[in-house]
C-alpha atoms as a PDB file:
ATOM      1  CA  UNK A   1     -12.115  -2.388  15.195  1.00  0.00           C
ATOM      2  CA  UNK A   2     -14.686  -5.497  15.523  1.00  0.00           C
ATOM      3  CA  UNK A   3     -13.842  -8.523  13.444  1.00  0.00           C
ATOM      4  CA  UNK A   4     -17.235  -8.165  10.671  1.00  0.00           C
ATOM      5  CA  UNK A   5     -15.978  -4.398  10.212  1.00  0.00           C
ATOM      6  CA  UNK A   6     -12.476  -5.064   9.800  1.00  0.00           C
ATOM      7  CA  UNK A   7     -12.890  -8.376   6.988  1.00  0.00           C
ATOM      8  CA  UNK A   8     -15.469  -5.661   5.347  1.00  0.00           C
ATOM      9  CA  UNK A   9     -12.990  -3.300   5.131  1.00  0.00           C
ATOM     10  CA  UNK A  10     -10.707  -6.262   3.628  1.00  0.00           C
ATOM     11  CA  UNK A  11     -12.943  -6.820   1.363  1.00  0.00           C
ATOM     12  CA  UNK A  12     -14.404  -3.473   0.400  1.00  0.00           C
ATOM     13  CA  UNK A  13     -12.439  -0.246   1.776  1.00  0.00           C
ATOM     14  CA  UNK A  14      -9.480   1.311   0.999  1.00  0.00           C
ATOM     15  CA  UNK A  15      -5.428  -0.866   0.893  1.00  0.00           C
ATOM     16  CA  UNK A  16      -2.513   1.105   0.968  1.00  0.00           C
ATOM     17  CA  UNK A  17       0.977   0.548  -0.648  1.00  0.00           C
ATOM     18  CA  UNK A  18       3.163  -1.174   2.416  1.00  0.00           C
ATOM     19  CA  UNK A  19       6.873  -2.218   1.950  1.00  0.00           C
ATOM     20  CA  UNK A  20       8.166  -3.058   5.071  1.00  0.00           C
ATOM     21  CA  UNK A  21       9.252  -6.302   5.411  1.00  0.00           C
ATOM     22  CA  UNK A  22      12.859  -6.529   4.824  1.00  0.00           C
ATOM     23  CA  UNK A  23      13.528 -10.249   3.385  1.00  0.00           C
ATOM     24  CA  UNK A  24      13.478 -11.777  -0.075  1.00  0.00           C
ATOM     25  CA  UNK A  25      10.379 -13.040  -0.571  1.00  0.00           C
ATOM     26  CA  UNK A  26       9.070  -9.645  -0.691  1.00  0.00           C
ATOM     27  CA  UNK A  27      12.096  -7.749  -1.832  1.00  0.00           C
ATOM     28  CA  UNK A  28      12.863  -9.355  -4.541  1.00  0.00           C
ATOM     29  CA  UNK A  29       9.495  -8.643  -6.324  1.00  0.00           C
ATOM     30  CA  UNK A  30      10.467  -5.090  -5.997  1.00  0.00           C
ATOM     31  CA  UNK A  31      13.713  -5.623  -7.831  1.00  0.00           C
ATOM     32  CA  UNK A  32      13.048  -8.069 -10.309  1.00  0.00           C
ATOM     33  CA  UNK A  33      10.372  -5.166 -12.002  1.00  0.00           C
ATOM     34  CA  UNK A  34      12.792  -2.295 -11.598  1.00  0.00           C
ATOM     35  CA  UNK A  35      15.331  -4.651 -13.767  1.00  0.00           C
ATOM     36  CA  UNK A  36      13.180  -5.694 -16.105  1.00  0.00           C
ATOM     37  CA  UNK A  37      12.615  -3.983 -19.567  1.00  0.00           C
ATOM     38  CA  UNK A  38       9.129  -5.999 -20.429  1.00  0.00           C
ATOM     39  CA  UNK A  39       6.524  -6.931 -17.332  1.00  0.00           C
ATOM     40  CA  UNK A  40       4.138 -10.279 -17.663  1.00  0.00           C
ATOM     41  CA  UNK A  41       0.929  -9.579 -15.147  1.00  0.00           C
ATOM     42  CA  UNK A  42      -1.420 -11.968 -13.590  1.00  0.00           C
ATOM     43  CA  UNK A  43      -4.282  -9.663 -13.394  1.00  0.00           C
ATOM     44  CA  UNK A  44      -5.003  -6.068 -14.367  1.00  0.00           C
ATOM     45  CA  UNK A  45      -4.869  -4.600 -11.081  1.00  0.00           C
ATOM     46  CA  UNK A  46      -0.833  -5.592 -11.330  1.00  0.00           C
ATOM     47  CA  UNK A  47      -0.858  -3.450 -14.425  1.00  0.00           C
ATOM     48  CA  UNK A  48      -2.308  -0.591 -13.104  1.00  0.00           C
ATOM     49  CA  UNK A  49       0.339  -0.764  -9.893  1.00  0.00           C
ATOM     50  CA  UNK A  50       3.396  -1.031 -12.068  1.00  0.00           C
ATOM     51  CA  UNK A  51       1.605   2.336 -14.721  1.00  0.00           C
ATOM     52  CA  UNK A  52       1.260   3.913 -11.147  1.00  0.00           C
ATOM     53  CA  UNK A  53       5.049   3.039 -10.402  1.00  0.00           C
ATOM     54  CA  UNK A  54       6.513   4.392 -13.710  1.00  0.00           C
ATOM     55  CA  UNK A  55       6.651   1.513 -16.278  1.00  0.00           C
ATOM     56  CA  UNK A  56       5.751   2.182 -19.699  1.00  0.00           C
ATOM     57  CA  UNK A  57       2.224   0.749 -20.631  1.00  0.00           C
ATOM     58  CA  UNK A  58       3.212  -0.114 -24.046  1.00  0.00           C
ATOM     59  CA  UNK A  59       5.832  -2.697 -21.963  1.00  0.00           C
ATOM     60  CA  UNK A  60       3.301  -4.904 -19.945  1.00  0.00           C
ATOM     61  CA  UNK A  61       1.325  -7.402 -20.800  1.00  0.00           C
ATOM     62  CA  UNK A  62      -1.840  -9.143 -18.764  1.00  0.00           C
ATOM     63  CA  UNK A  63      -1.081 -13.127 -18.793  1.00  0.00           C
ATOM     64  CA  UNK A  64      -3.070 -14.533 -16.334  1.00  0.00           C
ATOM     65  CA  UNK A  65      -1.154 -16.333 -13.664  1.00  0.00           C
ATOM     66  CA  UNK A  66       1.472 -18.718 -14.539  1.00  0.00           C
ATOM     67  CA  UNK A  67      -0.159 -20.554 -11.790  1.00  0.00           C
ATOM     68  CA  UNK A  68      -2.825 -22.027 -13.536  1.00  0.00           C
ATOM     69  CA  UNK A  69      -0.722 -23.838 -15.717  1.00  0.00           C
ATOM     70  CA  UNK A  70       0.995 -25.622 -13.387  1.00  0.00           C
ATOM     71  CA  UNK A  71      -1.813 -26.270 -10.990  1.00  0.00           C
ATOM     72  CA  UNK A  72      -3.456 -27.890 -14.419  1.00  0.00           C
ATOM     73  CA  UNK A  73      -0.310 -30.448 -14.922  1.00  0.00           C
ATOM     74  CA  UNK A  74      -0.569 -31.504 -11.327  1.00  0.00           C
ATOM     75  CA  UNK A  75      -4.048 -32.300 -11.505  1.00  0.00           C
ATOM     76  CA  UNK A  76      -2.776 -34.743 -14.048  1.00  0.00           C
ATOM     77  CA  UNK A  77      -0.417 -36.471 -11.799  1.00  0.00           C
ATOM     78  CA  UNK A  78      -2.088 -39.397  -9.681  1.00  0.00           C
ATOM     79  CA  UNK A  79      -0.066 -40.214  -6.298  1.00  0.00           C
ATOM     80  CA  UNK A  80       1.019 -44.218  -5.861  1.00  0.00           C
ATOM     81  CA  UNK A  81      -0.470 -43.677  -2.649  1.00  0.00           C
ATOM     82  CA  UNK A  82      -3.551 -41.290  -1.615  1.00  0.00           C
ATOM     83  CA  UNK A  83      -2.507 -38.253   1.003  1.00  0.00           C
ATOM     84  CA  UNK A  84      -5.415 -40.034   3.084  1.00  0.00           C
ATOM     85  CA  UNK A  85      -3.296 -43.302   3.096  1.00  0.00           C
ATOM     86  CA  UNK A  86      -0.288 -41.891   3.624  1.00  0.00           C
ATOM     87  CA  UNK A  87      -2.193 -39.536   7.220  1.00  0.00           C
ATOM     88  CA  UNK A  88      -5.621 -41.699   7.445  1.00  0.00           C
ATOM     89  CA  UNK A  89      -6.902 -38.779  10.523  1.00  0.00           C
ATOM     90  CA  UNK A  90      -7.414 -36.565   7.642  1.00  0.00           C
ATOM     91  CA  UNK A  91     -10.380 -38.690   6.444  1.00  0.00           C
ATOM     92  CA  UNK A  92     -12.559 -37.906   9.573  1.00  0.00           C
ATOM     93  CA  UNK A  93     -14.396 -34.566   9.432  1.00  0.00           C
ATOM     94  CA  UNK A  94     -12.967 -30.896   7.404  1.00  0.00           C
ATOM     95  CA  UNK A  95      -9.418 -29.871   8.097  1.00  0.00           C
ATOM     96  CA  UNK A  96      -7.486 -26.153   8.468  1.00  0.00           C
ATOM     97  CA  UNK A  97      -4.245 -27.144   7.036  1.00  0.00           C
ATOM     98  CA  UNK A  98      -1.505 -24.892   8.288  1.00  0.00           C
ATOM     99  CA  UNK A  99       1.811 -24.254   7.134  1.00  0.00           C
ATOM    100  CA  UNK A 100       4.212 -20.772   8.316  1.00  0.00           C
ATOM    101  CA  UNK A 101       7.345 -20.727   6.535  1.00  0.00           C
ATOM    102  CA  UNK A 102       7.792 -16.519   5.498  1.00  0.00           C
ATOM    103  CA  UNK A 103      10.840 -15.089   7.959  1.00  0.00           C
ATOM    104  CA  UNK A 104       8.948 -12.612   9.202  1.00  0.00           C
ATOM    105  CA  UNK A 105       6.460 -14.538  10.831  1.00  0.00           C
ATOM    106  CA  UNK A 106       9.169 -15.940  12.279  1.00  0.00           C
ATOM    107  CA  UNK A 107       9.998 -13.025  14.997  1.00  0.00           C
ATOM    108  CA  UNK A 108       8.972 -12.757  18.257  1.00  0.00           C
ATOM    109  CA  UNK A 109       5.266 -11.720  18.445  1.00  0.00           C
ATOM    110  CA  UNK A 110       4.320 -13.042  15.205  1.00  0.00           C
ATOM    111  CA  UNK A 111       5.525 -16.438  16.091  1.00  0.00           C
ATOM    112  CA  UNK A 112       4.118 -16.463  19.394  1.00  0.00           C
ATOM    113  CA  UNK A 113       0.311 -15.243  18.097  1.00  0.00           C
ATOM    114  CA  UNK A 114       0.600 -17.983  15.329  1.00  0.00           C
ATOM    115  CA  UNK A 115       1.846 -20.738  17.387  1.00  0.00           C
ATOM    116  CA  UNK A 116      -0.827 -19.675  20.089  1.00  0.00           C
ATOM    117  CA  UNK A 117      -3.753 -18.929  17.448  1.00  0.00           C
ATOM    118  CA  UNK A 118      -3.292 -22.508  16.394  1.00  0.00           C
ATOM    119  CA  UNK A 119      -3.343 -23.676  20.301  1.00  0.00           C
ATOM    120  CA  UNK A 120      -6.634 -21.950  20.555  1.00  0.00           C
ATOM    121  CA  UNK A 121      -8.599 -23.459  17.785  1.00  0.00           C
ATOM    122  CA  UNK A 122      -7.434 -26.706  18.397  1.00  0.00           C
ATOM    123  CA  UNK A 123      -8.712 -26.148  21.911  1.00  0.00           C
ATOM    124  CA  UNK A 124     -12.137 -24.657  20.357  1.00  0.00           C
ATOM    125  CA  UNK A 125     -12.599 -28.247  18.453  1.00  0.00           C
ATOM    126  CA  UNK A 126     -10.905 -27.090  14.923  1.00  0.00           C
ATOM    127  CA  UNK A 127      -9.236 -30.059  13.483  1.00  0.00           C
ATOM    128  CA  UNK A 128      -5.713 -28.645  12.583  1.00  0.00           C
ATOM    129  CA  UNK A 129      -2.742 -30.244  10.673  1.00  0.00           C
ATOM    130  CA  UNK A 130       0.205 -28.170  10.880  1.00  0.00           C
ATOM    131  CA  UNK A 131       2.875 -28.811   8.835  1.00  0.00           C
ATOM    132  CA  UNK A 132       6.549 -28.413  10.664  1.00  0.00           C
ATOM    133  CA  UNK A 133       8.750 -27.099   7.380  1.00  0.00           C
ATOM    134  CA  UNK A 134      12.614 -26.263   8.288  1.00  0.00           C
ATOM    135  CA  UNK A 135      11.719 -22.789   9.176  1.00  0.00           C
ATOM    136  CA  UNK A 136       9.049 -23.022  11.688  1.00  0.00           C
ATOM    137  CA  UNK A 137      11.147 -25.885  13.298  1.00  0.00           C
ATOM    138  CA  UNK A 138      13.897 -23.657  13.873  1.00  0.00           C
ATOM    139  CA  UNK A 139      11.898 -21.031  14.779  1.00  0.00           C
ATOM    140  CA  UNK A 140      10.043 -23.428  17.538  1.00  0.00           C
ATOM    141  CA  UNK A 141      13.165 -24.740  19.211  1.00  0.00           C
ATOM    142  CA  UNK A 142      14.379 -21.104  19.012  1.00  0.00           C
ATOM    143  CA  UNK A 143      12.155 -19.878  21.176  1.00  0.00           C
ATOM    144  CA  UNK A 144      11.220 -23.228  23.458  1.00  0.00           C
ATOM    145  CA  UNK A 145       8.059 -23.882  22.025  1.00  0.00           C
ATOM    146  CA  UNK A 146       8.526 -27.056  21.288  1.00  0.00           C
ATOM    147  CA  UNK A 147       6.637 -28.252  24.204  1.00  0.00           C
ATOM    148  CA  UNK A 148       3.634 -26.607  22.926  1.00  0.00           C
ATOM    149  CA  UNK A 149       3.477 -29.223  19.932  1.00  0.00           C
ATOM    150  CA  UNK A 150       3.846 -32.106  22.273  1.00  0.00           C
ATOM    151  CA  UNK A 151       0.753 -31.130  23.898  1.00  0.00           C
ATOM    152  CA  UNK A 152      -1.474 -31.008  21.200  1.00  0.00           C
ATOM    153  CA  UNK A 153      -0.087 -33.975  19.738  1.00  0.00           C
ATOM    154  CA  UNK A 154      -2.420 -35.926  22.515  1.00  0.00           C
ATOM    155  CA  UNK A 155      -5.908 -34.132  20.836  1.00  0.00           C
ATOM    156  CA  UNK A 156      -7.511 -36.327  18.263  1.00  0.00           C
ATOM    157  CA  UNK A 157      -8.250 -33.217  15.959  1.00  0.00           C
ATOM    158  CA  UNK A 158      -4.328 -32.416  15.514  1.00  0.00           C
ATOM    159  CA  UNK A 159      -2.241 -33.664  12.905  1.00  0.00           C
ATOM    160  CA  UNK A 160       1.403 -32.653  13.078  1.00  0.00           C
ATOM    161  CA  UNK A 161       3.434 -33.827   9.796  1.00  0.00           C
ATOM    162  CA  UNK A 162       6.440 -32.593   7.987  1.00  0.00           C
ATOM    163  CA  UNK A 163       6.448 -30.857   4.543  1.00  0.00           C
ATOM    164  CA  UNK A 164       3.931 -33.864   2.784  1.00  0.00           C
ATOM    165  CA  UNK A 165       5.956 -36.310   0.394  1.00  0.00           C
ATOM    166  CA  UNK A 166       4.752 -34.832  -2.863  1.00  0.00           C
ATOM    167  CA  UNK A 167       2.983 -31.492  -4.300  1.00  0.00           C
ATOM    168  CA  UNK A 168      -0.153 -33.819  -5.817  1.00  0.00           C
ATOM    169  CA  UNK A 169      -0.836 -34.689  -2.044  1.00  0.00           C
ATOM    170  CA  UNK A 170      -1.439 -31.042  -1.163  1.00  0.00           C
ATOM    171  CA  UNK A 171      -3.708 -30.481  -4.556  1.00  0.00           C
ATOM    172  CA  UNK A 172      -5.717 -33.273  -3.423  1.00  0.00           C
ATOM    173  CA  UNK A 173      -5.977 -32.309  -0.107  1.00  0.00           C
ATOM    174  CA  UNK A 174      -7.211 -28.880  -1.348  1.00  0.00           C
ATOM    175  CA  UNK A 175      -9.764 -30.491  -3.863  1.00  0.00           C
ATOM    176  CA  UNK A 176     -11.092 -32.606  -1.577  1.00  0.00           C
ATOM    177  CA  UNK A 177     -14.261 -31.980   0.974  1.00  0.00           C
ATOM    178  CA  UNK A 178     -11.982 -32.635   3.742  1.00  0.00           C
ATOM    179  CA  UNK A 179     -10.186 -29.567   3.437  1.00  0.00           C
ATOM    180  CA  UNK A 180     -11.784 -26.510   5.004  1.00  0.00           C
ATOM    181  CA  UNK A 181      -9.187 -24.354   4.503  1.00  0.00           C
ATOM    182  CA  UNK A 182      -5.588 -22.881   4.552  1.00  0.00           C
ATOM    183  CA  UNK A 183      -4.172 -21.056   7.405  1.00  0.00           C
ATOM    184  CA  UNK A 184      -0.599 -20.182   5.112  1.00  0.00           C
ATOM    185  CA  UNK A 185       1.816 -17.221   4.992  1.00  0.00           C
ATOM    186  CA  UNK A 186       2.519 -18.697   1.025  1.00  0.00           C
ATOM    187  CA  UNK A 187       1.823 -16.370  -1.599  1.00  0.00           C
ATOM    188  CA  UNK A 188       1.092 -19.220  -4.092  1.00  0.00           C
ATOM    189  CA  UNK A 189      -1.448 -20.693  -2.256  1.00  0.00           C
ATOM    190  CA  UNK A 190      -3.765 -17.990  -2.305  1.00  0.00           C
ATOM    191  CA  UNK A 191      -3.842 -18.386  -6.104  1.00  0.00           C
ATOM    192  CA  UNK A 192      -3.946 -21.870  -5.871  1.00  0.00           C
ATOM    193  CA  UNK A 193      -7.087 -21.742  -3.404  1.00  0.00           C
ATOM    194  CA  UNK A 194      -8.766 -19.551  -5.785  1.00  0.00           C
ATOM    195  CA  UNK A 195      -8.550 -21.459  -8.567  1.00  0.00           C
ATOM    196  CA  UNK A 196      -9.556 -24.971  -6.449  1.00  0.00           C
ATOM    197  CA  UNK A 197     -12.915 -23.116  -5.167  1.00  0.00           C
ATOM    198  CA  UNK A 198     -11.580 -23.068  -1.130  1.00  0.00           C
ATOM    199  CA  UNK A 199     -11.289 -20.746   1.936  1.00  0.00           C
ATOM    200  CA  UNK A 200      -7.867 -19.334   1.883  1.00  0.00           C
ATOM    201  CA  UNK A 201      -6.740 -17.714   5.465  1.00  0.00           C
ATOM    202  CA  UNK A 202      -3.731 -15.608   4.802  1.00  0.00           C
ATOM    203  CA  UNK A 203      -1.471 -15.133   7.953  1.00  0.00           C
ATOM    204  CA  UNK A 204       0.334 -11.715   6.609  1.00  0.00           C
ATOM    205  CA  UNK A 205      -0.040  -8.051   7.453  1.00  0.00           C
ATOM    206  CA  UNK A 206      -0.136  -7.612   4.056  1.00  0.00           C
ATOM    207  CA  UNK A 207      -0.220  -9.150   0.723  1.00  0.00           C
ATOM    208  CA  UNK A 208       1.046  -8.909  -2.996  1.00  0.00           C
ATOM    209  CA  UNK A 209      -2.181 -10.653  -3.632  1.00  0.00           C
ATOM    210  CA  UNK A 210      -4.871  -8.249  -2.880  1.00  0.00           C
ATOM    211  CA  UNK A 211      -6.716  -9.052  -5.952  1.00  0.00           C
ATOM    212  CA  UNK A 212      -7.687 -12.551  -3.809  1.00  0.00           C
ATOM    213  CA  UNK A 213      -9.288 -10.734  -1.453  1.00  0.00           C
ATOM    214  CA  UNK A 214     -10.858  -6.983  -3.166  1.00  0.00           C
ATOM    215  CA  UNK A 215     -11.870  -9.513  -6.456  1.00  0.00           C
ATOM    216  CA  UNK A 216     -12.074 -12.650  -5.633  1.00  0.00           C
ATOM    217  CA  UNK A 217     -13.196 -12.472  -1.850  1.00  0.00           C
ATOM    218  CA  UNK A 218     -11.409 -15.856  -1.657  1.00  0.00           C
ATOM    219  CA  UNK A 219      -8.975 -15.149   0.697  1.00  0.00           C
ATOM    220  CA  UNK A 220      -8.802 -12.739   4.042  1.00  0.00           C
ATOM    221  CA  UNK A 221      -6.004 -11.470   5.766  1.00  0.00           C
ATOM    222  CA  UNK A 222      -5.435 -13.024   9.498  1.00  0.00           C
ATOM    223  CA  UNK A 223      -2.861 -10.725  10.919  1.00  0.00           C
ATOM    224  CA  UNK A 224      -0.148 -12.234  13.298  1.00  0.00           C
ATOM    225  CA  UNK A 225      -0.460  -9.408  15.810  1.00  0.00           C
ATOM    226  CA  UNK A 226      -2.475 -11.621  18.554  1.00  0.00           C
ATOM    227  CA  UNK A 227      -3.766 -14.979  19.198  1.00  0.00           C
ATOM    228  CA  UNK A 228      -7.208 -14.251  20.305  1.00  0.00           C
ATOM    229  CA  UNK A 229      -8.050 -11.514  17.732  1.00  0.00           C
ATOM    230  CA  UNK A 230      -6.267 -14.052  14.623  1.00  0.00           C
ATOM    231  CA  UNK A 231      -8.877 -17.035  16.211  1.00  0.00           C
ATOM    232  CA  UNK A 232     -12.155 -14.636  16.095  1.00  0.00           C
ATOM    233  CA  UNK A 233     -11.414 -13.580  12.357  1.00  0.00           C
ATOM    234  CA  UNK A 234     -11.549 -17.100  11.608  1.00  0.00           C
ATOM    235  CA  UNK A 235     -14.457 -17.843  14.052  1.00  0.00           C
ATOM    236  CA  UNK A 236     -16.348 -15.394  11.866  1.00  0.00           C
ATOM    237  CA  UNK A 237     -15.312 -16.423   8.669  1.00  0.00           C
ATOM    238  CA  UNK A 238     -15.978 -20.098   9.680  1.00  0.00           C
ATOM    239  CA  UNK A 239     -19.270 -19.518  11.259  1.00  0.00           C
ATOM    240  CA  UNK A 240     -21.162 -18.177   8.841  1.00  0.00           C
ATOM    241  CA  UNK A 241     -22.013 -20.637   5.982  1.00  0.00           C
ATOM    242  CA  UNK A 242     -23.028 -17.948   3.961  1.00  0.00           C
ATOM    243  CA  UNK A 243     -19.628 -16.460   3.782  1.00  0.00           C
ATOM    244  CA  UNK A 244     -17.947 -19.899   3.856  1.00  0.00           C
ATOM    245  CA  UNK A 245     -20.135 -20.294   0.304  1.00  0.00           C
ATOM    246  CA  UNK A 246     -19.349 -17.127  -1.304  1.00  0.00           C
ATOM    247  CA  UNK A 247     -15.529 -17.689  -0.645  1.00  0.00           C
ATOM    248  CA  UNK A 248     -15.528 -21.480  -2.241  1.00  0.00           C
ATOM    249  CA  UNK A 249     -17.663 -20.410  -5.193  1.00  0.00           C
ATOM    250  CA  UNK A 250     -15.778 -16.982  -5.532  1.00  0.00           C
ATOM    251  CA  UNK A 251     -14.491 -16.024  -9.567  1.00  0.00           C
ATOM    252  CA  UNK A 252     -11.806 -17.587 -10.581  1.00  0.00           C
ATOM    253  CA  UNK A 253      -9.419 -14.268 -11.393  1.00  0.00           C
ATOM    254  CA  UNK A 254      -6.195 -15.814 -12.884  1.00  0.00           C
ATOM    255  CA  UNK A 255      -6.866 -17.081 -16.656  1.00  0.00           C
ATOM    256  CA  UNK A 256      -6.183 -20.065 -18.272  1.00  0.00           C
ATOM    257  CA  UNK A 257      -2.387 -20.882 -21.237  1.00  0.00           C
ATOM    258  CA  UNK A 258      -0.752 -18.148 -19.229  1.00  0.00           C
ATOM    259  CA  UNK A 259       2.633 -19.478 -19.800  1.00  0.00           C
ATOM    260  CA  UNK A 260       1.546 -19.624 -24.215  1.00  0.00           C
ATOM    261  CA  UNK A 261       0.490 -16.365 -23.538  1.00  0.00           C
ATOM    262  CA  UNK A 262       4.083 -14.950 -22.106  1.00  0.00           C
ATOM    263  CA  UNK A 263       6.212 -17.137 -24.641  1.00  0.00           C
ATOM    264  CA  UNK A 264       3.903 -16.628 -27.487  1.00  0.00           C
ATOM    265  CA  UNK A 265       4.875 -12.595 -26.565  1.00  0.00           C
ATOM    266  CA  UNK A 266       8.245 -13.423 -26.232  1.00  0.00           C
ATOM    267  CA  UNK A 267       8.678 -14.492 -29.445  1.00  0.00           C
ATOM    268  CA  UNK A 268       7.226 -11.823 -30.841  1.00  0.00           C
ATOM    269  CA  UNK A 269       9.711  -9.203 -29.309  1.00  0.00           C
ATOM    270  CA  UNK A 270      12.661 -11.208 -30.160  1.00  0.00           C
ATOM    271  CA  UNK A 271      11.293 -11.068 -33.828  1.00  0.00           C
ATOM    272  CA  UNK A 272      10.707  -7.455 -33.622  1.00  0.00           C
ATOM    273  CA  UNK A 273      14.464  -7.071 -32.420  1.00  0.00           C
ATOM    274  CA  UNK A 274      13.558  -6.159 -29.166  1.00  0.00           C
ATOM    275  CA  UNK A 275      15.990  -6.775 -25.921  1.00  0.00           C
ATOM    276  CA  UNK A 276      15.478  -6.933 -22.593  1.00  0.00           C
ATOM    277  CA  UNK A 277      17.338  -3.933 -21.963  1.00  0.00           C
ATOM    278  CA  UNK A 278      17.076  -0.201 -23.230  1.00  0.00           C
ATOM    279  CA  UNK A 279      19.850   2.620 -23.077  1.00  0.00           C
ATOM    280  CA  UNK A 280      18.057   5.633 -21.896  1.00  0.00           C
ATOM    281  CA  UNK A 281      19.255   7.349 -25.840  1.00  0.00           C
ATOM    282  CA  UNK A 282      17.212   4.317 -27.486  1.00  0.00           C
ATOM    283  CA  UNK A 283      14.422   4.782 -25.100  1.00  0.00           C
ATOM    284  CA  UNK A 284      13.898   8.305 -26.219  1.00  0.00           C
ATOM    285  CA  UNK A 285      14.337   7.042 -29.886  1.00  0.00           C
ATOM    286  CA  UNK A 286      17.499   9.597 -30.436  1.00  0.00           C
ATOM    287  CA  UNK A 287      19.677   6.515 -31.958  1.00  0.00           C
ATOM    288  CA  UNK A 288      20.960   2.907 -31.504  1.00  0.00           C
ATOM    289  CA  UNK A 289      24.152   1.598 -31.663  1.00  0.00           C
ATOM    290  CA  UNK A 290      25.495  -2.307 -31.965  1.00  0.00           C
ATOM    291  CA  UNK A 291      28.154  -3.735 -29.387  1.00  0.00           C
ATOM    292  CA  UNK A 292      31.104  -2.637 -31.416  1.00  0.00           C
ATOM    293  CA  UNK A 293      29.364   1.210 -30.625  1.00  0.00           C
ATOM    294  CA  UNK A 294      28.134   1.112 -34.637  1.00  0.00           C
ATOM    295  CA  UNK A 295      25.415   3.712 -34.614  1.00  0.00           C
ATOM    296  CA  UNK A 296      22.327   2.721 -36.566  1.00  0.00           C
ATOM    297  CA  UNK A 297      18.405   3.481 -37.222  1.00  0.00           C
END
């Protein structure tokens, strides 16, 4: 498939349901839901999944994301020191900022098309920070690619760090006209980007954010199955100003006093009675009983 058809189809055709990946970050979404009695979603397309998957309407509740809330108290938090004092390079021209931290990127072929994708723009002129967090650093001594990062350390448009000293850093960073965009695996960034107005470049097969990229159009998926096709995606997306636009000034999809919203409801159920777990005889409504095994109405 050609790179314009298949970010179309990202943004326009037809996702499927795909649960492959076999570590926590993904898993435990799955199992938190099929615990839980009452479900808080960010958006209404999470609704309609979990009505698809069996949950009771009457049980969910659209929130917005919790997201916004905290992206609004860092906002309010000013840094002693400015991320461009603390890595001055990131002052001269617009910046991918990179960071790969999800253990599945972190197998073989993955690894090697990220790790090489990020070779290749930095070779094509892109200025790149990557950010070396505790899993990629395994994952590069792992497999002897250590020597890779050396290399590009001698190119004046790459910027190898660790994890930055605080969270406001990376918020300004984001809001600022230096950043062009994120080249992440994080499923909090993409919401984050969204709600900042920037290009987000997700590096997953999939994503439990789809509504960033079908409603939004914020965010595109960048595949880790090869170097050269991961660098053309973002060629394309980069090259066209047009697109570049329409991603920055895309809706903002996630709400606003999520977090009021989910306590406020909270309240209300515990008011009401209500616990976070049903027996399957109170769920039909054929009777309730207390913990001593008291039956009541």
């Amino acid at each position: 498939m050609k790179v314009d058809e298949f970010v179309d189809q990202q943004f326009h055709g037809k996702w499927i349901l795909l649960r492959n990946e076999p570590f926590p970050e993904q898993w435990d979404t799955y199992t938190s839901a099929a615990g839980s009695e009452f479900l808080f979603a960010p958006v209404k397309l999470n609704k309609q999944h979990l009505i698809r998957e069996g949950y009771p309407e009457s049980n969910i509740w659209v929130t917005g994301g919790v997201v916004v809330d905290a992206l609004e108290l860092k906002r309010k938090e000013k840094s002693e020191k400015s991320i461009f004092e603390v890595f001055p390079l990131l002052e001269k021209g617009s910046w991918i900022r990179m960071d790969i931290h999800r253990r599945e990127n972190l197998t073989p072929r993955r690894f090697k098309s990220i790790i090489g994708a990020m070779e290749k723009l930095v070779n094509k002129g892109y200025n790149v920070n990557f950010i070396e967090m505790s899993a990629t650093r395994n994952a590069l001594d792992f497999y002897k690619m250590r020597q890779i990062i050396s290399r590009l350390e001698k190119h004046k448009n790459f910027l190898h760090t660790n994890v930055w000293p605080e969270y406001a850093h990376v918020v300004e960073f984001f809001e600022s006209k230096n950043c062009l965009a994120a080249f992440t695996d994080s499923g909090g960034v993409q919401e984050e980007l969204n709600l900042m107005g920037k290009t987000c470049f997700t590096c997953r097969l999939s994503t439990d954010r789809p509504e960033t990229v079908t409603d939004a159009k914020c965010n595109i998926l960048v595949p880790p199955v090869d170097s050269d096709f991961m660098v053309k995606i973002i060629d394309h997306i980069t090259s066209s100003s047009s697109l570049m636009k329409s991603m920055e000034k895309s809706k903002k999809i996630y709400g606003a006093d999520a977090g009021h919203k989910v306590v406020s409801t909270v309240l209300k159920l515990m008011q009401k009675g209500e616990r976070p777990f049903k027996w399957a005889h109170e769920a039909l409504g054929l009777w309730k009983e207390d913990s001593k095994g008291v039956e009541y109405l």
